[in-house]
N, C-alpha and C. Protein backbone atom coordinates (compact mmCIF):
# COMPACT_ATOMS: atom_id res chain seq x y z
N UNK A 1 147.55 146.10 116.63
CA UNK A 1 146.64 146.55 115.59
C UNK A 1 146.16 147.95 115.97
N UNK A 2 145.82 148.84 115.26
CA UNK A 2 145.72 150.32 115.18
C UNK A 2 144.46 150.35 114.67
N UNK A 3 143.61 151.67 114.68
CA UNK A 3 142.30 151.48 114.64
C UNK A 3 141.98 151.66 112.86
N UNK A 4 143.24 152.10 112.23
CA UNK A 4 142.89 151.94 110.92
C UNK A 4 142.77 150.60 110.30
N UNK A 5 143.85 149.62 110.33
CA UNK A 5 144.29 148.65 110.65
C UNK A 5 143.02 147.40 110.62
N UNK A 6 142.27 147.76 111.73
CA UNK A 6 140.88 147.50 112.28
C UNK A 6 139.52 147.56 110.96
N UNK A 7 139.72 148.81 110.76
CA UNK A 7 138.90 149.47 109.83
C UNK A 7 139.26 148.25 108.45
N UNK A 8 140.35 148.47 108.47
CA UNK A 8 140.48 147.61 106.96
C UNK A 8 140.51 146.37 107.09
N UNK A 9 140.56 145.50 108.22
CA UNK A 9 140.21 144.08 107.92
C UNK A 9 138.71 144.03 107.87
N UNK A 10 138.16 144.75 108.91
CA UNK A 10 136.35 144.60 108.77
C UNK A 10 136.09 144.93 107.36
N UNK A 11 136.59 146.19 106.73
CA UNK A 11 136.19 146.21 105.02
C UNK A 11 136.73 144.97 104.34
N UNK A 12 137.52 144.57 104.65
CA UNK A 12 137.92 142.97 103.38
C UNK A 12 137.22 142.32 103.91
N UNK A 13 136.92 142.17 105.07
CA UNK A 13 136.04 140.74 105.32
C UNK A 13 134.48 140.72 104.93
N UNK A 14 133.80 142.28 104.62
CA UNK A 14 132.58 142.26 104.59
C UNK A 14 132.37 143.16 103.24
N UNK A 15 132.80 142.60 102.14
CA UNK A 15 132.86 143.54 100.75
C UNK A 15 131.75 144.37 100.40
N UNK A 16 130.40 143.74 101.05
CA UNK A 16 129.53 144.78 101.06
C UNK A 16 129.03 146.50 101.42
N UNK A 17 129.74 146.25 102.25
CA UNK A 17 130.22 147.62 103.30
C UNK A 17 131.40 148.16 102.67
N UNK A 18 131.39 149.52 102.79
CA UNK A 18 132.16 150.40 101.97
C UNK A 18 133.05 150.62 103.24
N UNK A 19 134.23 151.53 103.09
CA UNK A 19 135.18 151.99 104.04
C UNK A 19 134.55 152.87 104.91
N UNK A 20 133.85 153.81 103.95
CA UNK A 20 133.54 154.77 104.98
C UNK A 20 132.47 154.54 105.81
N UNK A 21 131.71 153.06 105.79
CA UNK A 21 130.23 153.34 106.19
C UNK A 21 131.59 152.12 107.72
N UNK A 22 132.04 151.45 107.12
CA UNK A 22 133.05 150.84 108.08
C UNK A 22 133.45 151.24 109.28
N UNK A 23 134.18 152.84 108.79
CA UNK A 23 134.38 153.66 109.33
C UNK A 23 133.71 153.70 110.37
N UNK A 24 131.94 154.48 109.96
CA UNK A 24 131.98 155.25 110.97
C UNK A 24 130.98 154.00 112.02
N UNK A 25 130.99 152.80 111.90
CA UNK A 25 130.68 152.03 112.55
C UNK A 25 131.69 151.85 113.81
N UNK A 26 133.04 151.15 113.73
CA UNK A 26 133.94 151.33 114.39
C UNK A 26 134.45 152.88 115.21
N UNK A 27 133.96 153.74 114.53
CA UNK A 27 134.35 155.13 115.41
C UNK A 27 132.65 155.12 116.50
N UNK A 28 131.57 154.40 115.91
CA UNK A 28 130.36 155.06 116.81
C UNK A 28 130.48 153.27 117.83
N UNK A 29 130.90 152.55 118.05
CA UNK A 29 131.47 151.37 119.40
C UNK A 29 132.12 152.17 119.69
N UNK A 30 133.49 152.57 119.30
CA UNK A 30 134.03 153.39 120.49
C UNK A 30 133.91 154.77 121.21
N UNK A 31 132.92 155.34 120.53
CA UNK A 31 132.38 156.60 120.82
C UNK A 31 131.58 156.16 122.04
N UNK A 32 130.72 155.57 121.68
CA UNK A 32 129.70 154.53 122.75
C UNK A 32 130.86 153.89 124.13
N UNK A 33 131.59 153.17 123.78
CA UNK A 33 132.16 153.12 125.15
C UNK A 33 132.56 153.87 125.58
N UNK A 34 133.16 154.76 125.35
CA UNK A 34 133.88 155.96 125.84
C UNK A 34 132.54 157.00 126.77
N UNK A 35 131.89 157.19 126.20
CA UNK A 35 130.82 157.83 127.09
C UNK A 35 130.09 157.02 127.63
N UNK A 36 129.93 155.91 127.65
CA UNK A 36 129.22 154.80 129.15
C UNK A 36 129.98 154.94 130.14
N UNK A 37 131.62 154.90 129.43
CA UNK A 37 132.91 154.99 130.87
C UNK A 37 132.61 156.48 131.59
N UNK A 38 132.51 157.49 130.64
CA UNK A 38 132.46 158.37 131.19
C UNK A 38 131.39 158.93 132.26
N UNK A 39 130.34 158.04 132.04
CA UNK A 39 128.68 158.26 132.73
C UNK A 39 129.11 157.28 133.84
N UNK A 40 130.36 156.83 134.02
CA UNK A 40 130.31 155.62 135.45
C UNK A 40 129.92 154.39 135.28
N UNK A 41 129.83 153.93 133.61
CA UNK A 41 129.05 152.56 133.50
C UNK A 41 129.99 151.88 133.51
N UNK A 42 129.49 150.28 133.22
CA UNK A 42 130.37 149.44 133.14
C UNK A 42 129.44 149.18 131.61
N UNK A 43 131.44 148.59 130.67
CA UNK A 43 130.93 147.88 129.32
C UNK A 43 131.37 146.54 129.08
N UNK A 44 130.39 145.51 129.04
CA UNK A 44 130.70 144.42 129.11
C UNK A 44 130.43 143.55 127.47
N UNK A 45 131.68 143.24 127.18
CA UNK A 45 131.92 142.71 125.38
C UNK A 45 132.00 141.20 125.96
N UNK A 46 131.01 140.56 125.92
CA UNK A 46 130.91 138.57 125.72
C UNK A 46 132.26 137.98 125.61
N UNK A 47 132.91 137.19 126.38
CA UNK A 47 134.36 136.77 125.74
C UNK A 47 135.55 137.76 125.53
N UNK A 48 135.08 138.87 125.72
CA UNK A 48 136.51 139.72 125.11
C UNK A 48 136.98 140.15 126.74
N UNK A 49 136.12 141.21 127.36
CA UNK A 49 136.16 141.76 128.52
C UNK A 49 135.54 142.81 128.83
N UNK A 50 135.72 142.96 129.89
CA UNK A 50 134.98 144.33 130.73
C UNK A 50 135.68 145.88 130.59
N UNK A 51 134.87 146.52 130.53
CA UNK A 51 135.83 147.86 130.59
C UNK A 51 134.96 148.66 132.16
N UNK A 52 135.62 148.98 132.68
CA UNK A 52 135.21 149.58 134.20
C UNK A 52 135.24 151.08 134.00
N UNK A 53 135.35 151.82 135.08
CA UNK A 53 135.87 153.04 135.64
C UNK A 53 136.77 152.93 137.18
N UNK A 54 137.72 152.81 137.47
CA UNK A 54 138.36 152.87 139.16
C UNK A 54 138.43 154.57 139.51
N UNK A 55 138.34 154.67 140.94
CA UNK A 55 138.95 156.19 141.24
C UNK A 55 140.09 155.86 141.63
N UNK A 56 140.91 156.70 141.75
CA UNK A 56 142.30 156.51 141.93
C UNK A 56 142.53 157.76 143.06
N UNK A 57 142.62 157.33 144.54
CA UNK A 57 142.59 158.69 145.72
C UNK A 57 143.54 159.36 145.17
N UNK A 58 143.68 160.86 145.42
CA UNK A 58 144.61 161.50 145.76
C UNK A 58 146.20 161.09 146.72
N UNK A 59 147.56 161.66 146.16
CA UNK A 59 148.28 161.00 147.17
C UNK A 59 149.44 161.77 147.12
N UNK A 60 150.66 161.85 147.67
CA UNK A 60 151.27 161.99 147.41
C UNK A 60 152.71 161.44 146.52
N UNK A 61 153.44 162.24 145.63
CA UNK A 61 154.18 161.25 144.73
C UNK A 61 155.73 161.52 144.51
N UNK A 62 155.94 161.26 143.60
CA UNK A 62 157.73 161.76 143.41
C UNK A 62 157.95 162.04 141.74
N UNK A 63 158.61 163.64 141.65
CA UNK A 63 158.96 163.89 140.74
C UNK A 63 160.08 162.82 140.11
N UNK A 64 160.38 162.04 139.18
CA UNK A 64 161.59 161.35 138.85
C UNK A 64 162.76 161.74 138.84
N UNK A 65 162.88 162.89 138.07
CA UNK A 65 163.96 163.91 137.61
C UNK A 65 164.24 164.57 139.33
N UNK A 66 164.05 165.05 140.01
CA UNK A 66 164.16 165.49 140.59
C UNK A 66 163.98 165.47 142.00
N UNK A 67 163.10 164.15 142.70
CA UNK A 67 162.72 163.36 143.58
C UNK A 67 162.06 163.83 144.51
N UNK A 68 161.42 165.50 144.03
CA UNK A 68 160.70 166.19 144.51
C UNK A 68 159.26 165.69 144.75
N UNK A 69 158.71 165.94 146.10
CA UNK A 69 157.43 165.76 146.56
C UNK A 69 156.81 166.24 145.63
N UNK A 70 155.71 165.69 144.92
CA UNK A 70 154.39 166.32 144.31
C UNK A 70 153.08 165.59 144.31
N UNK A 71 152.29 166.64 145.31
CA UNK A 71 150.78 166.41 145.02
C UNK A 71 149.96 165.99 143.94
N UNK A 72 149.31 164.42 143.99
CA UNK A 72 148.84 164.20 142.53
C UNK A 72 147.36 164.18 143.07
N UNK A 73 146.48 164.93 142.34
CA UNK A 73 145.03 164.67 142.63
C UNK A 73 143.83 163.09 142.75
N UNK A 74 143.07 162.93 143.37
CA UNK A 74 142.62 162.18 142.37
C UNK A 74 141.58 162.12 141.23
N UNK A 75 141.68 160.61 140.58
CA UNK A 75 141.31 161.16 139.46
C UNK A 75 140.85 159.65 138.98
N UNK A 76 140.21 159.55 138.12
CA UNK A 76 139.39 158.36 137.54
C UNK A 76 139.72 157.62 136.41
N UNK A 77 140.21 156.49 136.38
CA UNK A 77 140.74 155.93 135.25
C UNK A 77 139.97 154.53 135.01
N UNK A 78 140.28 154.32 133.20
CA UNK A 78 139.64 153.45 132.71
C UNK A 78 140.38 152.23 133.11
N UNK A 79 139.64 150.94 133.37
CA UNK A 79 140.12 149.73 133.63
C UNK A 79 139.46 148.03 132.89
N UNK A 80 140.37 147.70 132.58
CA UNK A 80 139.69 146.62 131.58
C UNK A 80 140.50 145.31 132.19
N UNK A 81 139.23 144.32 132.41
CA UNK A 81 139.38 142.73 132.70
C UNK A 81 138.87 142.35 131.68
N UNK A 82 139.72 140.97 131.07
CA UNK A 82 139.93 140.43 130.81
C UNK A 82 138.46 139.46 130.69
N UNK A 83 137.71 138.74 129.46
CA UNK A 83 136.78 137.96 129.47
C UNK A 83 137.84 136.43 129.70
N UNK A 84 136.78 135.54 129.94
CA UNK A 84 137.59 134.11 130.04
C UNK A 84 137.75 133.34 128.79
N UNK A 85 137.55 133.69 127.54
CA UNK A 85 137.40 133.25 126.21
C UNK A 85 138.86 133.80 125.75
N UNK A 86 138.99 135.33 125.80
CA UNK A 86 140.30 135.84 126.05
C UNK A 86 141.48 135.23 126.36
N UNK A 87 141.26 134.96 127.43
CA UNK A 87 141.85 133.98 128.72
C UNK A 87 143.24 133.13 128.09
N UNK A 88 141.78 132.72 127.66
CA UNK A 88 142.04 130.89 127.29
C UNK A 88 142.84 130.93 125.72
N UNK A 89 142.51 131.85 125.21
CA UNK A 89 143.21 131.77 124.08
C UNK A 89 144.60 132.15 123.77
N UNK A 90 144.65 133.54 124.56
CA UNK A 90 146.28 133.83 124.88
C UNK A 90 147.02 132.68 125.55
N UNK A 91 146.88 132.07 126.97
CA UNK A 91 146.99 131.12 127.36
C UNK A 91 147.14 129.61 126.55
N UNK A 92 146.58 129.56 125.10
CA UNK A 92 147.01 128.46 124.28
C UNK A 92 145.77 127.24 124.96
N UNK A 93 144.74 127.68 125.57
CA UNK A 93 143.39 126.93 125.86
C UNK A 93 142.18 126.70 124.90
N UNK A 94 142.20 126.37 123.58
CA UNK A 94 141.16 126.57 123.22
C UNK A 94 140.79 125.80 121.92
């Protein structure tokens, strides 16, 4: 599912709400997580999962093409576990 995708089942399901007010609901959650991740927080969604921040050291790596040594910095990436409601449902638990 794609975030338009998104947008338009929340508008059929809630006829009251227009597209665009839809819209900018779904763009201001992910605006919001995106800058908690970015401030170092953690975002925690009930049942769905966690979204983190990890650092990732500096290291050394390998070009593919070419199998050349290259220096990769480090650098901070987003990381998401899994809630246990989640879990259980992919899993066929529920």
């Amino acid at each position: 599912m794609i975030r338009s995708e998104l947008i338009q089942k929340i508008a059929d399901e809630n006829p009251h709400l227009t597209q665009r007010h839809v819209e900018r609901i779904v763009n201001t959650v992910f605006e919001e997580i995106i800058e908690a991740l970015s401030r170092g927080e953690r975002v925690e969604l009930r049942g769905f999962g966690a979204f983190s921040v990890k650092e990732r050291e500096a290291r050394t790596g390998r070009n593919p093409r070419t199998g050349e040594a290259v220096d990769v910095e480090d650098k901070k990436v987003p990381f998401f576990k899994t809630g246990k409601l989640l879990r259980d449902r992919l899993n066929g638990k529920a």
